[in-house]
Protein backbone atom coordinates (compact mmCIF):
# COMPACT_ATOMS: atom_id res chain seq x y z
CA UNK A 1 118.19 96.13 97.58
CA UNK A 2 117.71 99.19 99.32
CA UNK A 3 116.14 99.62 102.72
CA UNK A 4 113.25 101.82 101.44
CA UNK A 5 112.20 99.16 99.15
CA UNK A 6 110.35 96.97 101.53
CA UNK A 7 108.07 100.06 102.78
CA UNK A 8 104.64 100.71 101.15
CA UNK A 9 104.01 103.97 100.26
CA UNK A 10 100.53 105.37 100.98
CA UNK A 11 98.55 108.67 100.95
CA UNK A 12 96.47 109.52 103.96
CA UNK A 13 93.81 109.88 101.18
CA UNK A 14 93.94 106.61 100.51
CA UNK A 15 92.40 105.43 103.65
CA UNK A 16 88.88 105.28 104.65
CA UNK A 17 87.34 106.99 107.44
CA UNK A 18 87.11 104.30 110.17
CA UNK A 19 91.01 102.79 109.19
CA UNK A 20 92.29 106.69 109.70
CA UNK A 21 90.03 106.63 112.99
CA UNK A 22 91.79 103.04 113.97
CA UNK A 23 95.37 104.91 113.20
CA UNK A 24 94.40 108.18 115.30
CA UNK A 25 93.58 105.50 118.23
CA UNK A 26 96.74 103.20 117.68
CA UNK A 27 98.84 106.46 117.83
CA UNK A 28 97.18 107.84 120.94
CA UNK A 29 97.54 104.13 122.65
CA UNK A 30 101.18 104.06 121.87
CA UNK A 31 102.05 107.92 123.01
CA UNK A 32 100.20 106.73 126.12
CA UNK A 33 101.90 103.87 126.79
CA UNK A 34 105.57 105.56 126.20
CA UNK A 35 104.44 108.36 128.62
CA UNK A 36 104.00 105.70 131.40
CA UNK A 37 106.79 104.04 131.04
CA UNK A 38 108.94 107.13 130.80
CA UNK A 39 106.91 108.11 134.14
CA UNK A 40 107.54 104.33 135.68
CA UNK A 41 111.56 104.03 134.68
CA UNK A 42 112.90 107.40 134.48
CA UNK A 43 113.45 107.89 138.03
CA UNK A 44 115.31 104.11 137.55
CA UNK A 45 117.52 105.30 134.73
CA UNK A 46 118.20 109.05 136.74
CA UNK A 47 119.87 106.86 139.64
CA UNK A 48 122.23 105.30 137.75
CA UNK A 49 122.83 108.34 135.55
CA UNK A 50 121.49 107.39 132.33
CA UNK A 51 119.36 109.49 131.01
CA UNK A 52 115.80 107.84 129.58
CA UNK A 53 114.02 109.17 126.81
CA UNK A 54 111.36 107.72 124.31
CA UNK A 55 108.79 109.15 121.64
CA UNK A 56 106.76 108.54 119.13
CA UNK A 57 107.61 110.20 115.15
CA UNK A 58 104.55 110.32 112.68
CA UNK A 59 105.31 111.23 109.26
C-alpha cells in the first residue's frame, strides 16, 4: 500500500460555503499560531545556533 492511498481526494468545489469559510479560518488560526511561536522561540533557537523555521503549505 502506498502512502497516497490513505488521503481523500477532494475538489474545493466540492465544499459548501460555510465548510470553505471554516477552512479559510482554520488556516488563518494555524499561520497565526506558527507566527507566534516563531516570534516566542526564535530568539531561543538563535542562541544556541540553530536556526528555527516553521510554515504552513496549502495545496
Amino acid at each position: 500500500m502506498k502512502r497516497s492511498d490513505f488521503y481523500m481526494k477532494y475538489q474545493q468545489r466540492d465544499f459548501s460555503e460555510d465548510l470553505l469559510e471554516k477552512i479559510r479560518n482554520t488556516e488563518d488560526a494555524l499561520k497565526d499560531h506558527i507566527d507566534r511561536l516563531l516570534l516566542k522561540y526564535k530568539p531561543v533557537f538563535a542562541k544556541k545556533n540553530l536556526d528555527f523555521h516553521a510554515g504552513f503549505y496549502v495545496e
